[in-house]
C-alpha atoms as a PDB file:
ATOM      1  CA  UNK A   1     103.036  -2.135 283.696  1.00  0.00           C
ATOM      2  CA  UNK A   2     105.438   0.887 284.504  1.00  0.00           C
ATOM      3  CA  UNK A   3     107.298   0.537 287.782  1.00  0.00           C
ATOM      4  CA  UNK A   4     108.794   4.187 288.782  1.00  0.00           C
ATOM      5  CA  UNK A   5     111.651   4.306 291.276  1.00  0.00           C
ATOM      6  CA  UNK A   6     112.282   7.759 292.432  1.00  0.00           C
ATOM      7  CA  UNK A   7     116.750   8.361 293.001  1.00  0.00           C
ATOM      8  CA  UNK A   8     117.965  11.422 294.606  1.00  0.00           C
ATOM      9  CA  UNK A   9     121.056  12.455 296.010  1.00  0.00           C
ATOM     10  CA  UNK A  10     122.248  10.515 299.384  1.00  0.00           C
ATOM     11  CA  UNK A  11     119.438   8.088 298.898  1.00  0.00           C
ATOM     12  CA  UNK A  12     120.214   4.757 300.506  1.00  0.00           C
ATOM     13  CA  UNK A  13     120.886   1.898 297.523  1.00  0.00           C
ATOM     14  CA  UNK A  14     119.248  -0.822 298.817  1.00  0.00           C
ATOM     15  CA  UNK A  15     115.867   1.221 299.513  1.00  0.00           C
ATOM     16  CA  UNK A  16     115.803   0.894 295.557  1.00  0.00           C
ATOM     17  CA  UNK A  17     117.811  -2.045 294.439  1.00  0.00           C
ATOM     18  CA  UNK A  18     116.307  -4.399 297.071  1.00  0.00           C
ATOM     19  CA  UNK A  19     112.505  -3.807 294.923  1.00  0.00           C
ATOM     20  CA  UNK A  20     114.097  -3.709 291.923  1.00  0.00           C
ATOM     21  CA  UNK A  21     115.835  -7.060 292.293  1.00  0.00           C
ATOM     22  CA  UNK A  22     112.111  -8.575 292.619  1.00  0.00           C
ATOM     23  CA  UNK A  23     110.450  -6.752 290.062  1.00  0.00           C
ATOM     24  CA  UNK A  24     112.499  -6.886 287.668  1.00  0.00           C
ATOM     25  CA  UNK A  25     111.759 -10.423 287.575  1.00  0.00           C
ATOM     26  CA  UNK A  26     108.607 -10.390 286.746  1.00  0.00           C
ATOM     27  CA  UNK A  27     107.940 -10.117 282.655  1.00  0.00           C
ATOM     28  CA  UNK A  28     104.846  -8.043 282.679  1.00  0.00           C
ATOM     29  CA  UNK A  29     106.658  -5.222 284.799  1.00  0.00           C
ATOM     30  CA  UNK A  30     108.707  -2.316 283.263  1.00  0.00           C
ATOM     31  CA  UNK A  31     111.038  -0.603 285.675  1.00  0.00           C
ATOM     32  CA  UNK A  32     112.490   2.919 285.256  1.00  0.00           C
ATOM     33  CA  UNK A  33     114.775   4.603 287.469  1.00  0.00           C
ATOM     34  CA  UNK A  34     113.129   8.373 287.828  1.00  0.00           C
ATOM     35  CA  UNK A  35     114.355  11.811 288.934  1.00  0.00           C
ATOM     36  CA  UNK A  36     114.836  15.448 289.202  1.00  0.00           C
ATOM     37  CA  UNK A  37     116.923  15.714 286.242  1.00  0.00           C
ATOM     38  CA  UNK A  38     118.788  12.453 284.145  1.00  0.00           C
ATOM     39  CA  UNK A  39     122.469  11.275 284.565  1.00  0.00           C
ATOM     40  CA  UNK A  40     124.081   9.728 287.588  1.00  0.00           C
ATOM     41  CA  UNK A  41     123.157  10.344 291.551  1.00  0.00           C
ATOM     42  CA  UNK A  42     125.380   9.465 294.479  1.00  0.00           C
ATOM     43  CA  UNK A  43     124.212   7.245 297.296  1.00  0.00           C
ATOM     44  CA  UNK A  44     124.566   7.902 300.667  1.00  0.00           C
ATOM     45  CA  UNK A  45     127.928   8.187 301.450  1.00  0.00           C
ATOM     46  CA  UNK A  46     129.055   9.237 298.127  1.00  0.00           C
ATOM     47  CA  UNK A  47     130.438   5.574 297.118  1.00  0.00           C
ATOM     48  CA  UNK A  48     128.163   4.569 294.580  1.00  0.00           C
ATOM     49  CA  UNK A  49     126.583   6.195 291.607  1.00  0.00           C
ATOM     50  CA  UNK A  50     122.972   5.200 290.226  1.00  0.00           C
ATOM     51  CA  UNK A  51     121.829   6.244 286.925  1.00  0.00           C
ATOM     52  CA  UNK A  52     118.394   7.989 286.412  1.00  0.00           C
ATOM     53  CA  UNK A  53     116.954   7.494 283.100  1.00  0.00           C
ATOM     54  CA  UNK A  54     113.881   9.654 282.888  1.00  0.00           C
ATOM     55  CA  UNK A  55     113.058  12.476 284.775  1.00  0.00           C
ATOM     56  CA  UNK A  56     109.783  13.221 287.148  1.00  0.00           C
ATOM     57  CA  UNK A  57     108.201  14.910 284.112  1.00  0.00           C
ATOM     58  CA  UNK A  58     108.986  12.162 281.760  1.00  0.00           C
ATOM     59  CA  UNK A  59     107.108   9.882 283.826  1.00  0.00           C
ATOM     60  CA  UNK A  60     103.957  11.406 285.270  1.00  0.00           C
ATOM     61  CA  UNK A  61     101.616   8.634 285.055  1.00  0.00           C
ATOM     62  CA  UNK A  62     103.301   5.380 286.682  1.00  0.00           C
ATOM     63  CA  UNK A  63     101.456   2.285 287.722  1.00  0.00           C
ATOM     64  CA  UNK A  64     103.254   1.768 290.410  1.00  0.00           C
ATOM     65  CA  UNK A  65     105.883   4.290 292.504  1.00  0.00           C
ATOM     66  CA  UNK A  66     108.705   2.915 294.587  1.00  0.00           C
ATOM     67  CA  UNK A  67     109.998   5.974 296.845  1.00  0.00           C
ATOM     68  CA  UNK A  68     113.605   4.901 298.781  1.00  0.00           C
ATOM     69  CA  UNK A  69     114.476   6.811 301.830  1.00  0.00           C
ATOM     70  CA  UNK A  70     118.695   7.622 302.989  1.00  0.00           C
ATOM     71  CA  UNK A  71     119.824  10.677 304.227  1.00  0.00           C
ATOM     72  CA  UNK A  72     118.764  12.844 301.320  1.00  0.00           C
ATOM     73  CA  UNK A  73     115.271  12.418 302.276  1.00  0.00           C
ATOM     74  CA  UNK A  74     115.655  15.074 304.994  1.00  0.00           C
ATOM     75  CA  UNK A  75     115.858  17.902 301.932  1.00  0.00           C
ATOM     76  CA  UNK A  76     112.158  17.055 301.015  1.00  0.00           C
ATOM     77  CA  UNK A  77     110.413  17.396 304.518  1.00  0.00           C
ATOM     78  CA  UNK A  78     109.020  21.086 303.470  1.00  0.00           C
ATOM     79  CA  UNK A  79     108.232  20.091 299.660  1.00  0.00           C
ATOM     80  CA  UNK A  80     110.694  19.378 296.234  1.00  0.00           C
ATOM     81  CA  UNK A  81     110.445  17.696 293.013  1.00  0.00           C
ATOM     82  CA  UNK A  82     110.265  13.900 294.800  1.00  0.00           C
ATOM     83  CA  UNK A  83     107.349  15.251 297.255  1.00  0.00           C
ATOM     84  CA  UNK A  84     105.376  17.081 294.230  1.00  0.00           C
ATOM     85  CA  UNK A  85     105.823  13.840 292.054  1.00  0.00           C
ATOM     86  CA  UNK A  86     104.222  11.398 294.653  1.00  0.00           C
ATOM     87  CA  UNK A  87     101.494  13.689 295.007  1.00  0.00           C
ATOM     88  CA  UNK A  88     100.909  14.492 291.376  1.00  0.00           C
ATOM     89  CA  UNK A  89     101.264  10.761 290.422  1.00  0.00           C
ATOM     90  CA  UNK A  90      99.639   8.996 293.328  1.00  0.00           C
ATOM     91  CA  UNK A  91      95.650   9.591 291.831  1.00  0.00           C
ATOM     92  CA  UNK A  92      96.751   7.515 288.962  1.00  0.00           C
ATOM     93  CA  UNK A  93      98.804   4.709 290.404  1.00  0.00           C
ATOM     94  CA  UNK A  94      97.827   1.143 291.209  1.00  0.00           C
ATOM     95  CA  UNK A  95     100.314   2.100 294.122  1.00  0.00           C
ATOM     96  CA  UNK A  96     102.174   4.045 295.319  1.00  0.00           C
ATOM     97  CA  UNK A  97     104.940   2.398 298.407  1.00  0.00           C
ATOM     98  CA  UNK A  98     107.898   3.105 300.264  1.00  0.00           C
ATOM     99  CA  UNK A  99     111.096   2.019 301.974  1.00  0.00           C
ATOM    100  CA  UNK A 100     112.688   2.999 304.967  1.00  0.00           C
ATOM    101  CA  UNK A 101     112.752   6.664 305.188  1.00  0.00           C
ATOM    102  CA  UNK A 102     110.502   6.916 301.738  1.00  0.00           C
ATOM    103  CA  UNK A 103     107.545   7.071 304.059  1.00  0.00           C
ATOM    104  CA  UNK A 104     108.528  10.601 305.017  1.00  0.00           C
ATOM    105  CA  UNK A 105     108.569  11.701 301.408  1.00  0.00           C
ATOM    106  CA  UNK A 106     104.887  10.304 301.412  1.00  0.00           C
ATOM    107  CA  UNK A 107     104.118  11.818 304.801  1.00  0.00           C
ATOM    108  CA  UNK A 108     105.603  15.042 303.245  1.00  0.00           C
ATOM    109  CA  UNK A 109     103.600  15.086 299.994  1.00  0.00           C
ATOM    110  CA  UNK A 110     100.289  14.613 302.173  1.00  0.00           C
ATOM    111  CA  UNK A 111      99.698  10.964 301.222  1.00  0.00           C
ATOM    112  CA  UNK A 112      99.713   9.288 305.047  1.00  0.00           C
ATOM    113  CA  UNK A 113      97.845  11.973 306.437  1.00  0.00           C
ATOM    114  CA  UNK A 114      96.083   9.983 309.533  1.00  0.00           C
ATOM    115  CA  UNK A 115      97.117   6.597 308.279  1.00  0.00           C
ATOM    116  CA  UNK A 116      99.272   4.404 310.248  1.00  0.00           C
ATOM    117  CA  UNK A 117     102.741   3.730 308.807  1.00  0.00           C
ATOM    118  CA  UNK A 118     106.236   2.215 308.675  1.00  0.00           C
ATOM    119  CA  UNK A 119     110.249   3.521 308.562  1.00  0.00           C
ATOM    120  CA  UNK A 120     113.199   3.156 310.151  1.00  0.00           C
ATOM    121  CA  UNK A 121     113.583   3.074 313.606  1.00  0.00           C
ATOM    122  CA  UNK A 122     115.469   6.061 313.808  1.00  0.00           C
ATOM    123  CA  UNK A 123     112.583   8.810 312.666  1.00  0.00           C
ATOM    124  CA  UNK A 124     109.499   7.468 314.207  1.00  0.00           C
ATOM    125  CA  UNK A 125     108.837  10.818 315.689  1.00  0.00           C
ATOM    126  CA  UNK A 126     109.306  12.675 312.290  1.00  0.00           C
ATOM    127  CA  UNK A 127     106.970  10.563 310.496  1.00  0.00           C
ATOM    128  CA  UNK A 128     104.470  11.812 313.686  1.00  0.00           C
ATOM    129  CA  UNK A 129     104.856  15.207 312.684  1.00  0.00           C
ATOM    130  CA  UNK A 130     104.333  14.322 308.964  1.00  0.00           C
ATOM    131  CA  UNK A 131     100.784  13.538 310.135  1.00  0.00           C
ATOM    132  CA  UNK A 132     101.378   9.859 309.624  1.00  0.00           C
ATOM    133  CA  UNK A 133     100.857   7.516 312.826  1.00  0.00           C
ATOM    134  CA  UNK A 134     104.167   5.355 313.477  1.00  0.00           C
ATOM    135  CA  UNK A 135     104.004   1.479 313.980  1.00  0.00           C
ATOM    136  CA  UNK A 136     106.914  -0.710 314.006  1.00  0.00           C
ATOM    137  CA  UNK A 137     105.451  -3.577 311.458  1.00  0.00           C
ATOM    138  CA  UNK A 138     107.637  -4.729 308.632  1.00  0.00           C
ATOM    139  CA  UNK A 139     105.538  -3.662 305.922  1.00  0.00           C
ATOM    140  CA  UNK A 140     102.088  -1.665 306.133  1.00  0.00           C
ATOM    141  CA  UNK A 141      99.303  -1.899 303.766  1.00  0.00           C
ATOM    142  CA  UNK A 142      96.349   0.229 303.034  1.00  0.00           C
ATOM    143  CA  UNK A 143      95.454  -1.176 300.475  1.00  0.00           C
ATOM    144  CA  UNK A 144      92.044   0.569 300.177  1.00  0.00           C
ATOM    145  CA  UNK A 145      94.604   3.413 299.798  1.00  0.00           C
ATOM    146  CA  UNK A 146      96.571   1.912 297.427  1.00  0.00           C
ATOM    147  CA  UNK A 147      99.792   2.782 299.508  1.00  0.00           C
ATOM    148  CA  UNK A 148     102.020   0.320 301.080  1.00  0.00           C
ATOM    149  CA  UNK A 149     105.104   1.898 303.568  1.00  0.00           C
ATOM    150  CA  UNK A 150     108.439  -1.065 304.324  1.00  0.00           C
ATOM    151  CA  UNK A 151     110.431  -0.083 307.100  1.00  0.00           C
ATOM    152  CA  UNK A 152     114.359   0.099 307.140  1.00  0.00           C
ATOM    153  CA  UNK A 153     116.487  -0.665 304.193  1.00  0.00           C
ATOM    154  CA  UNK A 154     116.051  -4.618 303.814  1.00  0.00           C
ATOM    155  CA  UNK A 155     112.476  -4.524 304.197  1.00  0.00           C
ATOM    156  CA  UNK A 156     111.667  -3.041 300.568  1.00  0.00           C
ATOM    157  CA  UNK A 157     113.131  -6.440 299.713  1.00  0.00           C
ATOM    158  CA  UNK A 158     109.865  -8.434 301.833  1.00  0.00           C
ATOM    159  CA  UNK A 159     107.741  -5.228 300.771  1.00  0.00           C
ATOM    160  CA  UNK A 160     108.084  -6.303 296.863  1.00  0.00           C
ATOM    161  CA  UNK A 161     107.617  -9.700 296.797  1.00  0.00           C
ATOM    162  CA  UNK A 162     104.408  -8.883 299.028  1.00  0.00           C
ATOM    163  CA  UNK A 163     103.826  -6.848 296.031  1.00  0.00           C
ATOM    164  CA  UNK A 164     104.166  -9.652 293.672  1.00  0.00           C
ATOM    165  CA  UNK A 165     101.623 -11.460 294.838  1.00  0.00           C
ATOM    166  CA  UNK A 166      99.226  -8.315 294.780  1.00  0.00           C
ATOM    167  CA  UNK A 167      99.878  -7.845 291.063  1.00  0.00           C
ATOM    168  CA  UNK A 168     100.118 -11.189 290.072  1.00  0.00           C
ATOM    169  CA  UNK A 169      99.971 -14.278 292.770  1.00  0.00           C
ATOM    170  CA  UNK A 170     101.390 -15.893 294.725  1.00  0.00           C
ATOM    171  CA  UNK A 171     102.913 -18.672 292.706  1.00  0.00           C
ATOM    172  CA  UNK A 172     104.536 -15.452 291.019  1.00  0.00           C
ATOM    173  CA  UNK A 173     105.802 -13.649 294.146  1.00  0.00           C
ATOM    174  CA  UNK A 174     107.390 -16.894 295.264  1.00  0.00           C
ATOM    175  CA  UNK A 175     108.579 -17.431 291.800  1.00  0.00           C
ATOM    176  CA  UNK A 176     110.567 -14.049 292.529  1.00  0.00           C
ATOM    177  CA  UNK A 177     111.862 -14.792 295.528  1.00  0.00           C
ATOM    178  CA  UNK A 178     113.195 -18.396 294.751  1.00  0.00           C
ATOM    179  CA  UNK A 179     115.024 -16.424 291.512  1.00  0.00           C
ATOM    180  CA  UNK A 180     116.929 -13.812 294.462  1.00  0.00           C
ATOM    181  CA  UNK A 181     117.123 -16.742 296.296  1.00  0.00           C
ATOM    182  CA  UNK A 182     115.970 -14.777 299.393  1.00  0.00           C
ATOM    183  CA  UNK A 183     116.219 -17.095 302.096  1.00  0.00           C
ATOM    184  CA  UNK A 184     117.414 -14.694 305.061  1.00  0.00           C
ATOM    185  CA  UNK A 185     119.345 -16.553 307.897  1.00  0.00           C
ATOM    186  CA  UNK A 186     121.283 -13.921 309.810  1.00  0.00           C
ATOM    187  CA  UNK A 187     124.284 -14.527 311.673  1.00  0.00           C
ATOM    188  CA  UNK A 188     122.887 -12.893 314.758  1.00  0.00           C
ATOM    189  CA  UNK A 189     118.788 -11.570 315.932  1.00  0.00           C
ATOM    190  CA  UNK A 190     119.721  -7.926 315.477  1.00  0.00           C
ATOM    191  CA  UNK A 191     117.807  -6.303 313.570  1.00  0.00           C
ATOM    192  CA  UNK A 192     116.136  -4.157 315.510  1.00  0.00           C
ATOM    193  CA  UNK A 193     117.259  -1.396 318.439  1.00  0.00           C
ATOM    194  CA  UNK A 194     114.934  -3.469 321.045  1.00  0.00           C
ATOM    195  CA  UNK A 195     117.042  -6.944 320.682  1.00  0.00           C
ATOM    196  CA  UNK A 196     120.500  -5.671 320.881  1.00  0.00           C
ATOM    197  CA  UNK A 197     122.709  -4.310 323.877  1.00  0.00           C
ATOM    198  CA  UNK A 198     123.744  -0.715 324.547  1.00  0.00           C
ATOM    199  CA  UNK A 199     126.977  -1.339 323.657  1.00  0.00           C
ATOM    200  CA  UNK A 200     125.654  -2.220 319.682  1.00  0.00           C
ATOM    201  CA  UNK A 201     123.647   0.692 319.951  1.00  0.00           C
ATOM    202  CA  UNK A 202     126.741   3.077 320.871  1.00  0.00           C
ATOM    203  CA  UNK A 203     128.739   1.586 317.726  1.00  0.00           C
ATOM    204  CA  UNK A 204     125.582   2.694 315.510  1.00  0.00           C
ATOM    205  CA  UNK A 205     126.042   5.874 316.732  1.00  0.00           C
ATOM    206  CA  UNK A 206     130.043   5.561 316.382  1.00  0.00           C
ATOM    207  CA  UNK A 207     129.493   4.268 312.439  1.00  0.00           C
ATOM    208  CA  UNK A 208     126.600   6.706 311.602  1.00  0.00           C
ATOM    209  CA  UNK A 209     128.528   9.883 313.161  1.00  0.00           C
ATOM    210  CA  UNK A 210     131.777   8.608 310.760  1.00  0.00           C
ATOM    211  CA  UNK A 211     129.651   8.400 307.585  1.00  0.00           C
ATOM    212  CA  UNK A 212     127.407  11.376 308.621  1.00  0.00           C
END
C-alpha cells in the first residue's frame, strides 16, 4: 500500500516526519516523499532540507495522501500543483489526511467543503473561508469521506497511529507506537493558546516574528 507525502517549500518537518515515523513501521506500507518537481526542499525556516523522490505526476494514484502544512501552505490558498494533486488523487485514495495547516491545502482543493475540520490554532478563520467548519479536536475523522484533518504539528504523530489501527488494528497501531516509543509527558500543560498566560503568548509572537 502506497503512502504519498506531499513536501513543498517552507513546509513544517514534523507535519511529515511525525506520520512517517509511524508508518514506516508498518511492513505492508510503502512511503514516498512526493512533489512539484524531485531533488531537495527547504523547511520552514530554511534549516533543513527534505528530499522528494517522485513528483505529483509520478504518483497519481496513492492509497493513502499525507498533506503537511508550514508556512508554504499560504502559496496554495488560490490553487497549485499540491491543491490540484489532492483533488486529482483523492477519488482513488483509501484516504486522504492532513496535519496542521495541510487542512487548508484540502480546504483549498475543495475536499472539506461543509465538513467540520482541524489545524492549528493560528488559522481557524482561514480554514472558515476555505468552506471548511473549524473545531479544535486533535484529530477529525470523516471517515465516510475517507478524509481525516490533525491539528498543529505534533498531532500528525496521534493522527497516524489512529491510522494504524484503521488499516490494520489495533494490536498494529500500538505495535507502532511502542516502536517510537511515543509516550508524551510534557514538561509543562501548554499546548494550546487557552492554557497558557499572555505573557507565553507575546513570546510566540516574539519567536514567530524572528523566524517569519
Amino acid at each position: 500500500m502506497q503512502v504519498a507525502i506531499a513536501a513543498f517549500p517552507r513546509m513544517t518537518a514534523l507535519d511529515a516526519i511525525g506520520p512517517y515515523e509511524v508508518l514506516q513501521r508498518v511492513p505492508f506500507l510503502d512511503l514516498v516523499f512526493v512533489g512539484e518537481r524531485r531533488g531537495e526542499v527547504r523547511t520552514e525556516n530554511g534549516f533543513l532540507g527534505l528530499t522528494v523522490d517522485a513528483t505529483f505526476e509520478e504518483v497519481p494514484q496513492p492509497d493513502v495522501v499525507v498533506v503537511p502544512g508550514g508556512a508554504g501552505t499560504r502559496a496554495f490558498l488560490d490553487g497549485g500543483p499540491v491543491v490540484d494533486w489532492a483533488r486529482a488523487t483523492y477519488p482513488g485514495t483509501r484516504f486522504t489526511t492532513s496535519v496542521c495547516t495541510g487542512s487548508l491545502v484540502l480546504a483549498a482543493a475543495g475536499l472539506l467543503d461543509g465538513l467540520t475540520a482541524t489545524t492549528h490554532w493560528s488559522v481557524p478563520d482561514l480554514l472558515a473561508k476555505l468552506g471548511a467548519e473549524p473545531v479544535t479536536q486533535r484529530v477529525v475523522e470523516h471517515l465516510d469521506r475517507r478524509l481525516i484533518t490533525a491539528a498543529g504539528v505534533s498531532s500528525g504523530i496521534d493522527m497516524a497511529i489512529r491510522f494504524v489501527e484503521l488499516l490494520a488494528d489495533e494490536t498494529a497501531a500500538k505495535s507502532a507506537q511502542v516502536m517510537i516509543e511515543y509516550d508524551p509527558q510534557p514538561p509543562f500543560d501548554a499546548g494550546h493558546p487557552s492554557r497558557v498566560s499572555a505573557e507565553v503568548m507575546a513570546r510566540v509572537a516574539e519567536y514567530a516574528q524572528t523566524r517569519a
